[in-house]
C-alpha atoms as a PDB file:
ATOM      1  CA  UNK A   1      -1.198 -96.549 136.082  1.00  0.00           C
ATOM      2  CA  UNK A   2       2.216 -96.556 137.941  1.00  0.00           C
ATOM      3  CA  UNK A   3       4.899 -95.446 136.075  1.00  0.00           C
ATOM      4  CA  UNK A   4       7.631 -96.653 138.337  1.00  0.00           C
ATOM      5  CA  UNK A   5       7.490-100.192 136.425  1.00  0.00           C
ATOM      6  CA  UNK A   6       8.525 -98.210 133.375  1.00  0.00           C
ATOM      7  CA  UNK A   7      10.216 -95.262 134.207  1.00  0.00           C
ATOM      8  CA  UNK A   8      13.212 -94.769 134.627  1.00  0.00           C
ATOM      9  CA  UNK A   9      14.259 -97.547 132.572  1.00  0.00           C
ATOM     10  CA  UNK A  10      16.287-100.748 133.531  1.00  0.00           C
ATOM     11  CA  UNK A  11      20.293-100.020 133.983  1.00  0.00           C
ATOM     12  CA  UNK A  12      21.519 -99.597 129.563  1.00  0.00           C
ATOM     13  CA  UNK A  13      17.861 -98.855 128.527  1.00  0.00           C
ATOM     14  CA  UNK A  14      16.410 -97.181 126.865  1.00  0.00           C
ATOM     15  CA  UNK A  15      18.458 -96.555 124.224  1.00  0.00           C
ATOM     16  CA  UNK A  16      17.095 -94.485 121.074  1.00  0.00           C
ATOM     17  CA  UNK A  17      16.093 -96.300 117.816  1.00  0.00           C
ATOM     18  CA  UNK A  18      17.839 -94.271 115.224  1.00  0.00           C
ATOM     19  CA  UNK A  19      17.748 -95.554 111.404  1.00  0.00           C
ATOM     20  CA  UNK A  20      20.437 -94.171 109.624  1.00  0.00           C
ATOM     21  CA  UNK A  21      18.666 -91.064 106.783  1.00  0.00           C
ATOM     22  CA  UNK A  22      18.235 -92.219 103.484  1.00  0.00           C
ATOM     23  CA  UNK A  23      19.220 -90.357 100.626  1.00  0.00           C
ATOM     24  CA  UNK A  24      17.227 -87.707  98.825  1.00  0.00           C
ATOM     25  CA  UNK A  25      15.887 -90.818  95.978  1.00  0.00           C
ATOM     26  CA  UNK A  26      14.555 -92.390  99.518  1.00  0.00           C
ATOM     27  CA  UNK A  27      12.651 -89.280 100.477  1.00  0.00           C
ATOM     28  CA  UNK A  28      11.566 -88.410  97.010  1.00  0.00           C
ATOM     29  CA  UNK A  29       9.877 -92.466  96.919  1.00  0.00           C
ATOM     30  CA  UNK A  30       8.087 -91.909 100.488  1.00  0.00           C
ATOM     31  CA  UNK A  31       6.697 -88.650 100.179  1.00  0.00           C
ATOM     32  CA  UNK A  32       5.603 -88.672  96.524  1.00  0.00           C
ATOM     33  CA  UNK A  33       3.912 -91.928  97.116  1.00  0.00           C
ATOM     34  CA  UNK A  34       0.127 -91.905  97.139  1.00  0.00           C
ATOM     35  CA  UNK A  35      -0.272 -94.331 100.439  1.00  0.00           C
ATOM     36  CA  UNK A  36      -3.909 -93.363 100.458  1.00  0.00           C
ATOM     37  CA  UNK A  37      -4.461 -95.301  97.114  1.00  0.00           C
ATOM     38  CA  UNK A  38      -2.005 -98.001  97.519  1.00  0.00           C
ATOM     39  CA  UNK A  39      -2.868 -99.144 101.188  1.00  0.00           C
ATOM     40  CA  UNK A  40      -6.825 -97.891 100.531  1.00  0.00           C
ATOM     41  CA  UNK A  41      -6.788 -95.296 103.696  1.00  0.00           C
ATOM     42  CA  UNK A  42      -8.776 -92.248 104.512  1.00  0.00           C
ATOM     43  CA  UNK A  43      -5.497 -90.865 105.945  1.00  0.00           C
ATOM     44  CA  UNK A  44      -1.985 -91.516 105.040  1.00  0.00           C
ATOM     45  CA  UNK A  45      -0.128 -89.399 107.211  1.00  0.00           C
ATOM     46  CA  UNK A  46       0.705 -92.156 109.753  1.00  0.00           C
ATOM     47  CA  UNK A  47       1.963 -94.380 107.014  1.00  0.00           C
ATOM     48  CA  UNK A  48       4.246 -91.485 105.466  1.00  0.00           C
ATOM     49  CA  UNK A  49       5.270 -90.869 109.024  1.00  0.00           C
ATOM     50  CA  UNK A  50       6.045 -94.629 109.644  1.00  0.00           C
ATOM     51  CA  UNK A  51       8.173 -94.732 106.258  1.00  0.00           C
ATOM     52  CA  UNK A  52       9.911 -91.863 107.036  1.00  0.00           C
ATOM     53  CA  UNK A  53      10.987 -92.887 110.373  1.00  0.00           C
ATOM     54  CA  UNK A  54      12.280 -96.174 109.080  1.00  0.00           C
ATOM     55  CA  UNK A  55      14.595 -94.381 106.664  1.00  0.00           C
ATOM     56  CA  UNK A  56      15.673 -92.051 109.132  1.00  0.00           C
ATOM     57  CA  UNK A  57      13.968 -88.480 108.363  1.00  0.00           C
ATOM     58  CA  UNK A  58      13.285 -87.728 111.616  1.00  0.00           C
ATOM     59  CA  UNK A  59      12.242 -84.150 111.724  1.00  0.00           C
ATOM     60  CA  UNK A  60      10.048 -85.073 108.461  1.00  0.00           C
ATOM     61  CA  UNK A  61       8.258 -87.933 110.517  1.00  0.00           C
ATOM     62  CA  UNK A  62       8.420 -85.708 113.978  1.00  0.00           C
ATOM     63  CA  UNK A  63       6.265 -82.820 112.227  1.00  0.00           C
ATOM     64  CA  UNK A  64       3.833 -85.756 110.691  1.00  0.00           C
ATOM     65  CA  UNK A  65       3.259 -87.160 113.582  1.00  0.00           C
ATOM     66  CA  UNK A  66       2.440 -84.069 115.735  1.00  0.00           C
ATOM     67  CA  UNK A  67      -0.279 -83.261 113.517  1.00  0.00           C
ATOM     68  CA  UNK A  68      -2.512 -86.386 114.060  1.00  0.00           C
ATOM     69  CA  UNK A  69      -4.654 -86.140 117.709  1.00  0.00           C
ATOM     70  CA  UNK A  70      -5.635 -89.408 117.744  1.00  0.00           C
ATOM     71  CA  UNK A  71      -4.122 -92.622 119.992  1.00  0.00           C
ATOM     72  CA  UNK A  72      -1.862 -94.001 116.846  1.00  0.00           C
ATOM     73  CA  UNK A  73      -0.542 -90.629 116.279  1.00  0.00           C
ATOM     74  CA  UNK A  74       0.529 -90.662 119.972  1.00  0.00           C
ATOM     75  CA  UNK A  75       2.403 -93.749 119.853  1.00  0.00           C
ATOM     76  CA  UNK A  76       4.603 -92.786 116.594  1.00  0.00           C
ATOM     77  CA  UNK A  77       5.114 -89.355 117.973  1.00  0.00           C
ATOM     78  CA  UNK A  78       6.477 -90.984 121.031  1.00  0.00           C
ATOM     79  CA  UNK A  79       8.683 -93.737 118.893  1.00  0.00           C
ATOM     80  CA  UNK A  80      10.428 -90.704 116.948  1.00  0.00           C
ATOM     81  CA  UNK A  81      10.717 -88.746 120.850  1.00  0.00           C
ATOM     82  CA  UNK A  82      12.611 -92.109 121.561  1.00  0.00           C
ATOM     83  CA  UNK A  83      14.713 -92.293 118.018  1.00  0.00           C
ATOM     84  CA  UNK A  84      15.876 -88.788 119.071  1.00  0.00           C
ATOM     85  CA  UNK A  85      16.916 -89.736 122.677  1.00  0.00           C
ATOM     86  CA  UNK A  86      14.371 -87.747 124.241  1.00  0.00           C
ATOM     87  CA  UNK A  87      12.528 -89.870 126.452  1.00  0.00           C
ATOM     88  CA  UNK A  88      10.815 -87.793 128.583  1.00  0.00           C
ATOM     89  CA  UNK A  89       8.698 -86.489 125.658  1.00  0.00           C
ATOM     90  CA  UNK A  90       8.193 -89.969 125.016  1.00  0.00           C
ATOM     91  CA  UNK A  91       6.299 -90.598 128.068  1.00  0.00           C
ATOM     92  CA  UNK A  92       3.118 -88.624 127.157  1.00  0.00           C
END
């Protein structure tokens, strides 16, 4: 694949995704929630991730995502890479 259609990015993008962190009730709501059961998954640590990315817990989502190997796990890792500004990490 050629990268040079992607990277570097047009002139003004990208620009990171950044939802403003929610507050500690927020956290408490994601984390404590059984996603497994609710969403009937083998794994919820994508889903966790995901929710804590929306509301802004980046380092929370960051380590989540790390820890899954497979293709989805790739692609969230490299959405919170982008929600920090760091796209080169994003690449891979």
């Amino acid at each position: 694949m050629n990268l040079s259609v992607f990277y570097p990015a047009p002139a003004g993008l990208p620009v990171p995704v950044n939802p403003p962190r929610g507050d500690d009730e927020i956290y408490s709501l994601v984390s404590g929630t059984d996603w497994r059961q609710v969403l009937q998954l083998g794994s919820d640590g994508l889903v966790r991730a995901g929710a804590l990315w929306l509301y802004g817990f980046l380092d929370e989502a960051h380590r989540l995502t790390q820890q899954d190997s497979s293709s989805e796990g790739a692609y969230w890792h490299a959405l919170v890479h982008r929600s920090e500004g760091d796209f080169n990490n994003a690449l891979y």
